[in-house]
Protein backbone atom coordinates (compact mmCIF):
# COMPACT_ATOMS: atom_id res chain seq x y z
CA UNK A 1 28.44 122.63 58.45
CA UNK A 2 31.80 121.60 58.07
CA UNK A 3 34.22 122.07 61.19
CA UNK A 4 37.84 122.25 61.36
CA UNK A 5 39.99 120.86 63.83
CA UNK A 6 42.83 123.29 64.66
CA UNK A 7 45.14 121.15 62.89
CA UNK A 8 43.19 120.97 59.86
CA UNK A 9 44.42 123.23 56.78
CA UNK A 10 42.13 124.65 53.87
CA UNK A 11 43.92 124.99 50.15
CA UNK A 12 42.86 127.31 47.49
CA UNK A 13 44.32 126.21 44.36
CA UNK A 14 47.10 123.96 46.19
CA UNK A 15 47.86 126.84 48.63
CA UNK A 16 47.37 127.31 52.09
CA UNK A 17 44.76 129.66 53.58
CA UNK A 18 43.64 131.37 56.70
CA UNK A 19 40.47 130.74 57.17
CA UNK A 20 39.81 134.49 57.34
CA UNK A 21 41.46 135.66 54.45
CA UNK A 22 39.05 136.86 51.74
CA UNK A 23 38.23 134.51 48.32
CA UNK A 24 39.27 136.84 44.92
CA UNK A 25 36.11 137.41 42.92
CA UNK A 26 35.29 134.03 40.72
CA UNK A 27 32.89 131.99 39.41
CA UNK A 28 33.35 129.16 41.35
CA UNK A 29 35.90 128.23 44.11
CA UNK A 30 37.55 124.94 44.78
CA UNK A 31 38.89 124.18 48.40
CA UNK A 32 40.28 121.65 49.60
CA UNK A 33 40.15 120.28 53.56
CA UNK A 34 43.17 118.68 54.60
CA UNK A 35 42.49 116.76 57.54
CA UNK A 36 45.10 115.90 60.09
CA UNK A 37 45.76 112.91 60.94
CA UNK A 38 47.82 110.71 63.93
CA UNK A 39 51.58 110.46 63.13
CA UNK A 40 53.55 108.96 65.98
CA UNK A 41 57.31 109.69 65.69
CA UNK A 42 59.72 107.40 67.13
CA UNK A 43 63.68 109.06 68.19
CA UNK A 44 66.32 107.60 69.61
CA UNK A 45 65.40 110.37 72.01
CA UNK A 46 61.88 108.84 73.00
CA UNK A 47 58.45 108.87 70.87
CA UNK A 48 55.66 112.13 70.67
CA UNK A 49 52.46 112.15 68.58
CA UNK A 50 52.04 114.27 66.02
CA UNK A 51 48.65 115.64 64.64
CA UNK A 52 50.00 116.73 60.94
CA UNK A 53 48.06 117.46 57.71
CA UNK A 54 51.06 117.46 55.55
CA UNK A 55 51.16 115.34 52.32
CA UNK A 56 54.62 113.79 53.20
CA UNK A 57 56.20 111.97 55.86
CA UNK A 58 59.30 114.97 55.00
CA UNK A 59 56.70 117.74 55.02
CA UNK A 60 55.26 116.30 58.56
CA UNK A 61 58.44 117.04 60.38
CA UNK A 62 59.43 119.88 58.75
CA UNK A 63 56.41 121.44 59.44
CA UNK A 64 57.11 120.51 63.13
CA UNK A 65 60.64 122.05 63.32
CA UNK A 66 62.77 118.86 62.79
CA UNK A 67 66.02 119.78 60.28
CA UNK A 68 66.34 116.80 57.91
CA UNK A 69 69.27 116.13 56.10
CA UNK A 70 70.05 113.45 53.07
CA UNK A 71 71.84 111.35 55.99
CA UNK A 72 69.25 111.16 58.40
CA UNK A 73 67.27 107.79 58.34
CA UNK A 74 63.38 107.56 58.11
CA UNK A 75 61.29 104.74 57.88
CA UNK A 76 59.23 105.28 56.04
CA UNK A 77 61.19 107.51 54.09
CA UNK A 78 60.82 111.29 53.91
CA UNK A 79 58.46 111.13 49.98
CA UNK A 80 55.94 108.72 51.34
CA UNK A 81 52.55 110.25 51.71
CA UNK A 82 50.42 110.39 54.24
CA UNK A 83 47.17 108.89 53.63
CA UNK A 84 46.04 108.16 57.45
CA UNK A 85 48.07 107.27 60.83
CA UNK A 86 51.54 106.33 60.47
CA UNK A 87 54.39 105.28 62.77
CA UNK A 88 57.61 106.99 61.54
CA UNK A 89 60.86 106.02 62.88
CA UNK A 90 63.20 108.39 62.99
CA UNK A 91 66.98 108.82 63.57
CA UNK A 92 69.15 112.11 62.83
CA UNK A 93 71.92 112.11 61.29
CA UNK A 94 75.39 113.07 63.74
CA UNK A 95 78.43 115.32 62.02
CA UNK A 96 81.24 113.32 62.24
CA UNK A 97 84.74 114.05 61.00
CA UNK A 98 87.08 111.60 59.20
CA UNK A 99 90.87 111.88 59.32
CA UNK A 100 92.27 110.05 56.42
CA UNK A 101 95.71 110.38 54.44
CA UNK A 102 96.48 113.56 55.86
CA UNK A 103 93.15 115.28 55.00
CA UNK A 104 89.50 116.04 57.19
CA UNK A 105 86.53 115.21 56.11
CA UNK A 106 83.21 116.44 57.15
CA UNK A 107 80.76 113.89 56.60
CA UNK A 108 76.70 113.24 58.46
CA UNK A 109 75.73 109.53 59.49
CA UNK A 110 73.26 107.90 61.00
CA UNK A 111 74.80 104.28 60.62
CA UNK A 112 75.05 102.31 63.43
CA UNK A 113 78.76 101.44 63.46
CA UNK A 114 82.11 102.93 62.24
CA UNK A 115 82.55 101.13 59.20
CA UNK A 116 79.21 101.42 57.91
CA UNK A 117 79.50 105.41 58.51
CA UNK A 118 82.74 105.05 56.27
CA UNK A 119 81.18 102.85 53.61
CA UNK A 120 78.57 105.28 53.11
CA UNK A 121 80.43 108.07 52.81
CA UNK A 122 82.61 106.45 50.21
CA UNK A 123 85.97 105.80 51.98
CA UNK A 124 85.33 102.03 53.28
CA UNK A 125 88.13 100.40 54.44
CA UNK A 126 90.33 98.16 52.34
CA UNK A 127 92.76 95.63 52.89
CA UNK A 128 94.57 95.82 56.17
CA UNK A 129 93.11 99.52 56.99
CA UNK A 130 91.93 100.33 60.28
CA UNK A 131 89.59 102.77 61.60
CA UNK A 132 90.03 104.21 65.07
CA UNK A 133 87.61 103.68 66.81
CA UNK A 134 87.29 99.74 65.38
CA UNK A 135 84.40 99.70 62.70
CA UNK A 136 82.77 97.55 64.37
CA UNK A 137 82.08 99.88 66.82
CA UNK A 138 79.28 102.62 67.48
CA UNK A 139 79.90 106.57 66.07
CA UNK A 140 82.33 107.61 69.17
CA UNK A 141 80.41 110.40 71.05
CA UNK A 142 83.30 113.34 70.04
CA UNK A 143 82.62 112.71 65.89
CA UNK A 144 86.09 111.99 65.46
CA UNK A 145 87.21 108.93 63.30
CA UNK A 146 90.80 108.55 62.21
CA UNK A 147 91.79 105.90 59.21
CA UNK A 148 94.97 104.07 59.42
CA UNK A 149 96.46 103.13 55.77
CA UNK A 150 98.14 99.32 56.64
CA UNK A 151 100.40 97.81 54.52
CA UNK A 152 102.35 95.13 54.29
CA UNK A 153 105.52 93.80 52.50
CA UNK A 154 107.40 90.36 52.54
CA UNK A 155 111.03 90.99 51.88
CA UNK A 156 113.60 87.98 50.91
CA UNK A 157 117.18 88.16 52.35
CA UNK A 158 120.18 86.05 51.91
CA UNK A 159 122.39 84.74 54.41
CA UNK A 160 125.69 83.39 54.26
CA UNK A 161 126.02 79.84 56.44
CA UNK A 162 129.33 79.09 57.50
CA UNK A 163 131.11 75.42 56.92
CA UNK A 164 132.52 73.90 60.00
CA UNK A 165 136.08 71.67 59.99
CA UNK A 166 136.39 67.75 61.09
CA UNK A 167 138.96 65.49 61.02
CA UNK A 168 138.48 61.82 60.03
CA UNK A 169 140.67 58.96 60.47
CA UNK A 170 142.34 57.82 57.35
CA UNK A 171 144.06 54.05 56.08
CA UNK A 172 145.64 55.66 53.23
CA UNK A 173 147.49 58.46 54.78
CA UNK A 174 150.42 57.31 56.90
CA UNK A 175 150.57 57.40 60.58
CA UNK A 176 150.95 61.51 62.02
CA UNK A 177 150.01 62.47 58.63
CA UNK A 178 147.41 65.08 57.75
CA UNK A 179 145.55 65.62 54.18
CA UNK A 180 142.78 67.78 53.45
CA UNK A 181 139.57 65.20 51.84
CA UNK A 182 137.32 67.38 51.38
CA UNK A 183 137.08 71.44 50.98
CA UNK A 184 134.09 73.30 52.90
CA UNK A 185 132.03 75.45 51.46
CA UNK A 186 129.58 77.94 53.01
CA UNK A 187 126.04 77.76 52.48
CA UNK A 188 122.89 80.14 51.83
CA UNK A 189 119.66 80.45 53.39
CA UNK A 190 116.86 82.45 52.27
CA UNK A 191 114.72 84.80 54.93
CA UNK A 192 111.09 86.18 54.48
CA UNK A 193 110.71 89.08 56.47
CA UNK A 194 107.44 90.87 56.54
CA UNK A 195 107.07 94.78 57.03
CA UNK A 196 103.92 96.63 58.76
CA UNK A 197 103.73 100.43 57.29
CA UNK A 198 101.09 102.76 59.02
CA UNK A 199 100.00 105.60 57.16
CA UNK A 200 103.74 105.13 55.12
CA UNK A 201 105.62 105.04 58.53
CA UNK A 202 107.36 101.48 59.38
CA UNK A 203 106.06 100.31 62.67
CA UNK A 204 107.48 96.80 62.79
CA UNK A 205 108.90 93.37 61.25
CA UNK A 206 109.31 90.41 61.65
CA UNK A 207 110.93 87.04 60.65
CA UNK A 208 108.45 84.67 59.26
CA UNK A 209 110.47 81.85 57.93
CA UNK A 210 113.88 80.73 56.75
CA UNK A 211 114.73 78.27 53.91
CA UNK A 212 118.08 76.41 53.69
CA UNK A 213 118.82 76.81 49.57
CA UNK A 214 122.04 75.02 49.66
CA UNK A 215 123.34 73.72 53.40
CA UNK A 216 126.92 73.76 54.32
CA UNK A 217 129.70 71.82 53.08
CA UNK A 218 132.44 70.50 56.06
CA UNK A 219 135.96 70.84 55.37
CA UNK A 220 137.35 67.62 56.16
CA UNK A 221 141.07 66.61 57.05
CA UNK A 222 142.04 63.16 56.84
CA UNK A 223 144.73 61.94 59.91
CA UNK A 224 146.61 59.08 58.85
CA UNK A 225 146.26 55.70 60.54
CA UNK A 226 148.81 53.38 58.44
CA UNK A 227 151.21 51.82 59.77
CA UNK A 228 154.38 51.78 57.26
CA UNK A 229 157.60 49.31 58.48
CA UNK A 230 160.86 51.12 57.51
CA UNK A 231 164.11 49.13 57.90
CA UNK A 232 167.33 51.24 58.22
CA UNK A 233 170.96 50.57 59.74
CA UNK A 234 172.15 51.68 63.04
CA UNK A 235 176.03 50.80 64.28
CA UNK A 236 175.80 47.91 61.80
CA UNK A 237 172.75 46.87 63.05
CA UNK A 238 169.51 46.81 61.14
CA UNK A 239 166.34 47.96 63.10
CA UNK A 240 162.72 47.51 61.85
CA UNK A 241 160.99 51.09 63.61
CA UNK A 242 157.66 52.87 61.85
């Protein structure tokens, strides 16, 4: 008086069997009923009901023609048995392909973003990498992801800064003459420029800042601005002129 659903499963000796297949000559005979029981499975696709008597939340959708793979994500996950109705989220696992330092990689995600795709795959990005799409965004619809290798290098230059001339009035020197007071000398500045290579190819720089290490010295001439009486002797006469 026992009745069977036609999702319930009979084991012999942990295998399944029909329920008209014959019973080998023993003794005794131990069967086990397996009833089914309620699974709803929720997809990104939608949810359907199950009626499963598998052990396993793995075995469940196997048994109903779902491929898993180690990517795919199931909550619960795939081992945990079923002991009565379950809810069982589900979402597959996409084939995405990664283009990074000049090699493709096949990889299968079911992260919700670009960079945690990468991250579980083992090639997260570091420093200034980029991913294309951004990894903040969703697994792009064509599977294709492309890495960018960033990096970045200050560079120091020196530059020569030229001295400039001025003249300056002078009481020592005498009137219309010139003396030089003070030699120039050119100074140097110091440049930080920082350059951006992508994937070892230079794509930019630019000038961040620029130290003076030792400013310009003016050359200086002195014009002379004394006034010096001379007497001398003209036709007998003696004239004061400067």
């Amino acid at each position: 008086n026992i009745s069977l659903s036609p999702a319930d499963r009979v084991l012999y000796l942990g295998s399944v069997v029909s329920l008209d297949q014959p019973l080998p000559e023993a003794k005794a005979y131990i069967l086990q009923v397996r009833r089914a029981v309620t699974l709803r499975l929720v997809t990104p696709d939608g949810e359907q009901t199950l009626q499963t008597p598998a052990f396993t939340v793995g075995q469940a959708l196997t048994e109903a023609g779902i491929s898993l793979y180690a990517a795919d994500r199931l909550d619960p996950p795939a081992e945990t048995p079923i002991i009565g109705p379950l809810t069982v989220t589900y979402t597959p696992s996409r084939q995405v392909t990664v283009s990074v330092d000049g090699k493709s990689l096949v990889i299968r995600s079911a992260a919700e973003t670009v960079g945690q795709a990468l991250a579980q795959a083992g090639i997260p990005l570091e420093g200034l990498d980029a991913s294309l799409p951004s990894e903040f965004a969703p697994l792009p619809k064509d599977g294709q992801i492309r890495i960018v290798r960033v990096v970045e290098t200050v560079t120091l230059s020196q530059k020569s800064l030229p001295f400039t001339s001025r003249f300056e009035a002078s009481a020592d020197l005498e009137l219309d003459q010139q003396s030089l007071l003070q030699g120039g000398e050119a100074g140097l500045a110091i440049s930080r420029v920082r350059i951006r290579y992508e994937d070892g190819q230079e794509v930019g720089r630019q000038a961040e800042s620029e130290s003076i290490v030792r400013p310009a010295r003016d050359r200086v001439v002195g014009f002379g601005t004394k006034v010096v009486i001379r007497s001398t002797s003209v036709d007998g006469v003696t004239i004061q002129y400067w």
